[in-house]
PDB file of N, CA and C in Angstrom:
ATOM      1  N   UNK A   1     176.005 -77.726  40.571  1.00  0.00           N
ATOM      2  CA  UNK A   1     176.769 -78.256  39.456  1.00  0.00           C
ATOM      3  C   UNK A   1     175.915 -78.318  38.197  1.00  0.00           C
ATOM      4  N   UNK A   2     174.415 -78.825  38.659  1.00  0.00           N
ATOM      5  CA  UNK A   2     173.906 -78.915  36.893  1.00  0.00           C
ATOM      6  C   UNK A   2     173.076 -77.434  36.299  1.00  0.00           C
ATOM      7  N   UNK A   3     173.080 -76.346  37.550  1.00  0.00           N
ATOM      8  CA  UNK A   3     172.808 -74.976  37.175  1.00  0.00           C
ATOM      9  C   UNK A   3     173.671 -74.666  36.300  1.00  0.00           C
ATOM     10  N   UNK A   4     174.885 -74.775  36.716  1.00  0.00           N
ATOM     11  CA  UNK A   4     176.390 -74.653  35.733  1.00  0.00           C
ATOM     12  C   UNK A   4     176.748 -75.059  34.219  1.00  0.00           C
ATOM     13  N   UNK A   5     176.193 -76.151  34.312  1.00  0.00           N
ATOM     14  CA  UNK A   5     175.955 -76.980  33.103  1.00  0.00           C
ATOM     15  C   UNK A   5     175.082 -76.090  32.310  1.00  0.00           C
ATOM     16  N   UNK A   6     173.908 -76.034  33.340  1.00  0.00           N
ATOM     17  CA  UNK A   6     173.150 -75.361  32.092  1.00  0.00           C
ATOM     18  C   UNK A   6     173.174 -74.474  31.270  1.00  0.00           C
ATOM     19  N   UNK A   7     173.649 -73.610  32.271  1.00  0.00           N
ATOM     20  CA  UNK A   7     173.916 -72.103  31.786  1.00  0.00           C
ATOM     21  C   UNK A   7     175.429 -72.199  30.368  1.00  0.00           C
ATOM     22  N   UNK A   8     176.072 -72.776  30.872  1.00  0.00           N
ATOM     23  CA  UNK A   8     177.044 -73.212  29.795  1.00  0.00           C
ATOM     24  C   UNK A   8     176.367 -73.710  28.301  1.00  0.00           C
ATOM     25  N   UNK A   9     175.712 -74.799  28.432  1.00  0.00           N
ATOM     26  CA  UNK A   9     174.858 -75.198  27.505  1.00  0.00           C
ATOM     27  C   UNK A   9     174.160 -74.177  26.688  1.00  0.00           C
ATOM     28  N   UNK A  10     173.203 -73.541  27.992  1.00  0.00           N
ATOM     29  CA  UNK A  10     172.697 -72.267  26.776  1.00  0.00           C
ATOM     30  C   UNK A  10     173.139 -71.359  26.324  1.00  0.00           C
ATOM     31  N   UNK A  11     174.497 -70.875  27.047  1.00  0.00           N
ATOM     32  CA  UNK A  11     175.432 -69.651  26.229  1.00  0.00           C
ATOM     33  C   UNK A  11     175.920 -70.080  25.170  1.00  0.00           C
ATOM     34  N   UNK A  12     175.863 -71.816  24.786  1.00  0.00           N
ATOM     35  CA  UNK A  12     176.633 -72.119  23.532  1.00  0.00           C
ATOM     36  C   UNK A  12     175.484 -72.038  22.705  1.00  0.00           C
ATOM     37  N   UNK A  13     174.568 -72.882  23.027  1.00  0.00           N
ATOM     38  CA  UNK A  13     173.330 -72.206  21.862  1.00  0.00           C
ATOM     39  C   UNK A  13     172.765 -71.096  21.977  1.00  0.00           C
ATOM     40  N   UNK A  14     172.873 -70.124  22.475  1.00  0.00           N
ATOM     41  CA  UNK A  14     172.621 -69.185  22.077  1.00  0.00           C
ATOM     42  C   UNK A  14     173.738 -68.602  20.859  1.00  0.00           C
ATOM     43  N   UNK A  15     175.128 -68.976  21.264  1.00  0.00           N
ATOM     44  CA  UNK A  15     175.942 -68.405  20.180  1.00  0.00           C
ATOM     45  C   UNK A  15     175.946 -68.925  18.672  1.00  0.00           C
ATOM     46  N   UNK A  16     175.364 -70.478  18.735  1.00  0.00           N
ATOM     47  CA  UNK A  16     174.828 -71.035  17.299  1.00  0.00           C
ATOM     48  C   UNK A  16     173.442 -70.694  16.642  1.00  0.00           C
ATOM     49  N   UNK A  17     173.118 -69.800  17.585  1.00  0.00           N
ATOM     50  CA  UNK A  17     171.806 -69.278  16.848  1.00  0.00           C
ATOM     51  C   UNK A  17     171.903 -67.910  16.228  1.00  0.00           C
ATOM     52  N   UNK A  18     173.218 -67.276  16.650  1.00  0.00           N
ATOM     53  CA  UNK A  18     173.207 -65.721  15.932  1.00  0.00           C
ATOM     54  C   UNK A  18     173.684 -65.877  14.267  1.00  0.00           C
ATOM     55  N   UNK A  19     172.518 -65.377  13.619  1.00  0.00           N
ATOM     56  CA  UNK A  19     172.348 -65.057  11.919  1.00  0.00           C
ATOM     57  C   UNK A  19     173.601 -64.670  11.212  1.00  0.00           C
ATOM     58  N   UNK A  20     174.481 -65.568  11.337  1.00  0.00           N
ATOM     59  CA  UNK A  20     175.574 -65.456  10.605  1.00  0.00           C
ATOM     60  C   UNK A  20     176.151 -66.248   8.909  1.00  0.00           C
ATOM     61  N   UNK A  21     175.155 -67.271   9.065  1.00  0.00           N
ATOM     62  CA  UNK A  21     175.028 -67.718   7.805  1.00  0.00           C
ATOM     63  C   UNK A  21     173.742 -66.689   6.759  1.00  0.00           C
ATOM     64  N   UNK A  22     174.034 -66.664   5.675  1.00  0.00           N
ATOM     65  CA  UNK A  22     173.117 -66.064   4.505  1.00  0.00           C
ATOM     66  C   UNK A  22     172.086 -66.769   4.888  1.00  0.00           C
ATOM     67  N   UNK A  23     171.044 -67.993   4.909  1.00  0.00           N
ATOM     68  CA  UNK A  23     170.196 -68.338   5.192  1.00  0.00           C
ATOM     69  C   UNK A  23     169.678 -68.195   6.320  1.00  0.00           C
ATOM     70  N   UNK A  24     170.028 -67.887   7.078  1.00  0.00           N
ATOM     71  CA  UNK A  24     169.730 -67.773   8.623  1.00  0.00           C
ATOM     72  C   UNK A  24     169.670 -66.070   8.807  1.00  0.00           C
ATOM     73  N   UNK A  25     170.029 -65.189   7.403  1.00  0.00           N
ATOM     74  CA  UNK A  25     170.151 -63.782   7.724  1.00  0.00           C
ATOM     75  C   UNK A  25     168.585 -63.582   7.732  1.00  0.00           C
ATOM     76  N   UNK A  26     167.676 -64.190   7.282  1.00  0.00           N
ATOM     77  CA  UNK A  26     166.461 -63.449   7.283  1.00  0.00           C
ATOM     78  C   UNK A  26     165.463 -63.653   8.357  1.00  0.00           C
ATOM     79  N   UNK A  27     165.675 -64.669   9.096  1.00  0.00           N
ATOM     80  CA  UNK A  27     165.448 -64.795  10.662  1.00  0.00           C
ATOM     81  C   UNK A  27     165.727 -63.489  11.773  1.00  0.00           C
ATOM     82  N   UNK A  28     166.602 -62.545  11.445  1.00  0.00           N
ATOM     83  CA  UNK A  28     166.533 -61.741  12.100  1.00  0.00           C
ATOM     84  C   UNK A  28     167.339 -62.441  13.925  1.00  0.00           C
ATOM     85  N   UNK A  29     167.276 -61.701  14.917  1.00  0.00           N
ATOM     86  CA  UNK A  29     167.800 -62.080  16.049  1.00  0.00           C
ATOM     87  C   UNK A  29     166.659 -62.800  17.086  1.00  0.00           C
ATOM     88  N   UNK A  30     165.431 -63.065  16.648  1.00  0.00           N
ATOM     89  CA  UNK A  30     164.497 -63.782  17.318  1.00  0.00           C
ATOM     90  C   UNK A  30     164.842 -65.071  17.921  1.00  0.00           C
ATOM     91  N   UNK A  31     165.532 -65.869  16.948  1.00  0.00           N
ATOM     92  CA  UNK A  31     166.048 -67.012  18.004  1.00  0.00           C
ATOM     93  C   UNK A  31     166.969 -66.948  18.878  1.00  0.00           C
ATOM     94  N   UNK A  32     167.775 -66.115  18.917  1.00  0.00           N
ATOM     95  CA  UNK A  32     168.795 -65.719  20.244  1.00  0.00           C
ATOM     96  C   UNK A  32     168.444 -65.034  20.905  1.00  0.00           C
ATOM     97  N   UNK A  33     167.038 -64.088  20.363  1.00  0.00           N
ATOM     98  CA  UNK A  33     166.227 -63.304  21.302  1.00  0.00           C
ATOM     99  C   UNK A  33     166.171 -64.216  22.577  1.00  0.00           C
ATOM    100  N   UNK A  34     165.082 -65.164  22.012  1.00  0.00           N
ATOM    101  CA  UNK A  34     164.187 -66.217  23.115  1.00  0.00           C
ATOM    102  C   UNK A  34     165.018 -66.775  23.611  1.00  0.00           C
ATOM    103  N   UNK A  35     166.459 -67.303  22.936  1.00  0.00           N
ATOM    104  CA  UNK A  35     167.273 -68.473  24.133  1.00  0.00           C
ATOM    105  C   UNK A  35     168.016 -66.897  25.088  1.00  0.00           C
ATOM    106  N   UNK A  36     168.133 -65.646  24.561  1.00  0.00           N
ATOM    107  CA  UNK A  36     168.860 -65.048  25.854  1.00  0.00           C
ATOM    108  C   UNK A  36     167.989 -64.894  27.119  1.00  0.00           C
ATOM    109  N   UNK A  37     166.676 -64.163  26.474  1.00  0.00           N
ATOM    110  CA  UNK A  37     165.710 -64.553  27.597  1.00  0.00           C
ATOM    111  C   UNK A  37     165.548 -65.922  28.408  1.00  0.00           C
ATOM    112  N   UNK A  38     165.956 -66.892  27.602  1.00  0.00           N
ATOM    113  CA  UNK A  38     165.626 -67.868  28.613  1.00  0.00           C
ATOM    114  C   UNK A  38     167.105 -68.052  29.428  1.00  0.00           C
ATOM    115  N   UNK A  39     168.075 -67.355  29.001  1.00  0.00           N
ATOM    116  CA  UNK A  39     169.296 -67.571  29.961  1.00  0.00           C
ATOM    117  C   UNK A  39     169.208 -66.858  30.792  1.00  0.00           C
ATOM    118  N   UNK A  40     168.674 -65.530  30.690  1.00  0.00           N
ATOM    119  CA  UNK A  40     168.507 -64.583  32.215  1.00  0.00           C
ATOM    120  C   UNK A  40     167.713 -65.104  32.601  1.00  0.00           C
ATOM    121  N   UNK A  41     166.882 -65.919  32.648  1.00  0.00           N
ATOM    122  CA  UNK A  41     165.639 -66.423  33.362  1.00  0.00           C
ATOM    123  C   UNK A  41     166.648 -67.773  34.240  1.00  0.00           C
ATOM    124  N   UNK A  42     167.270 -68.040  33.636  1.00  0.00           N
ATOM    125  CA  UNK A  42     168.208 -69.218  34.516  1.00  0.00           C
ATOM    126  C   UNK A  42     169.104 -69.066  35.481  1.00  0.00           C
ATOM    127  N   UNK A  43     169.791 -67.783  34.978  1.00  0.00           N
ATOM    128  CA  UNK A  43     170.343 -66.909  35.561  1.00  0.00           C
ATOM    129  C   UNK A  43     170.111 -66.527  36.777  1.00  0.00           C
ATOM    130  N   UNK A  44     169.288 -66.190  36.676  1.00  0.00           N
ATOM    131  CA  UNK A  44     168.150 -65.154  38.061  1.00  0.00           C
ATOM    132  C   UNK A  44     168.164 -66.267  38.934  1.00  0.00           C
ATOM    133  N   UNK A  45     167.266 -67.260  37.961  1.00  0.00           N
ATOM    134  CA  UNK A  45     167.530 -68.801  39.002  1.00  0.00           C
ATOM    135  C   UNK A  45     168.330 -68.901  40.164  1.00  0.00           C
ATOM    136  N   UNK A  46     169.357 -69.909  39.610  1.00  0.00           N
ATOM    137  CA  UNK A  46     170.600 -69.806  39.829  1.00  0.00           C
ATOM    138  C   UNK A  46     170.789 -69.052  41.002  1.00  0.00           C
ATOM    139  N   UNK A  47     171.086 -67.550  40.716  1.00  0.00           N
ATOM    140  CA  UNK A  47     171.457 -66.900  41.915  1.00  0.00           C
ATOM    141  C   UNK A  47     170.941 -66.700  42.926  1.00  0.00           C
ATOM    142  N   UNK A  48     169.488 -66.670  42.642  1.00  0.00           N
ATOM    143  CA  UNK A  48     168.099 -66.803  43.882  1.00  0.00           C
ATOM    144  C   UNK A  48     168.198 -68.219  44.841  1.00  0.00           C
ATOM    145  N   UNK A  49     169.147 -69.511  44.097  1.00  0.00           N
ATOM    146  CA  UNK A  49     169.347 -70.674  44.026  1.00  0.00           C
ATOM    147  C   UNK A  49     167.910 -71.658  44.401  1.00  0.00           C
ATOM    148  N   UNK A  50     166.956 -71.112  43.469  1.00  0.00           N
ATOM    149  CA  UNK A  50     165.199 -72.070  43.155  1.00  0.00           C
ATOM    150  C   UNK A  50     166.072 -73.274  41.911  1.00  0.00           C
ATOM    151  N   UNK A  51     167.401 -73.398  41.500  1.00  0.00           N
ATOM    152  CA  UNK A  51     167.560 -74.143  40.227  1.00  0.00           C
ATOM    153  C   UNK A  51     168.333 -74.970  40.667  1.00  0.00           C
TER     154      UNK A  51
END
């Protein structure tokens, strides 16, 4: 149940981190880089079930 959570959690921030505001355009995709990486990393978790 709280693998679930999580992964929910980080698919939403990951989606508030993509450079869609003008200020946030010059950031580039680095911060949704690192939170997607860290969602396949939860991911993997998860299904291996170590989470």
């Amino acid at each position: 149940m709280s693998s679930t959570l999580l992964i929910v959690v980080l698919i939403v921030v990951l989606l508030a981190v993509l450079p869609a505001w003008p200020y946030s355009a010059g950031w580039g995709y680095y911060p949704s880089g690192i939170l997607g990486l860290i969602l396949l990393i939860v991911i993997i978790l998860a299904l291996l079930g170590r989470l």
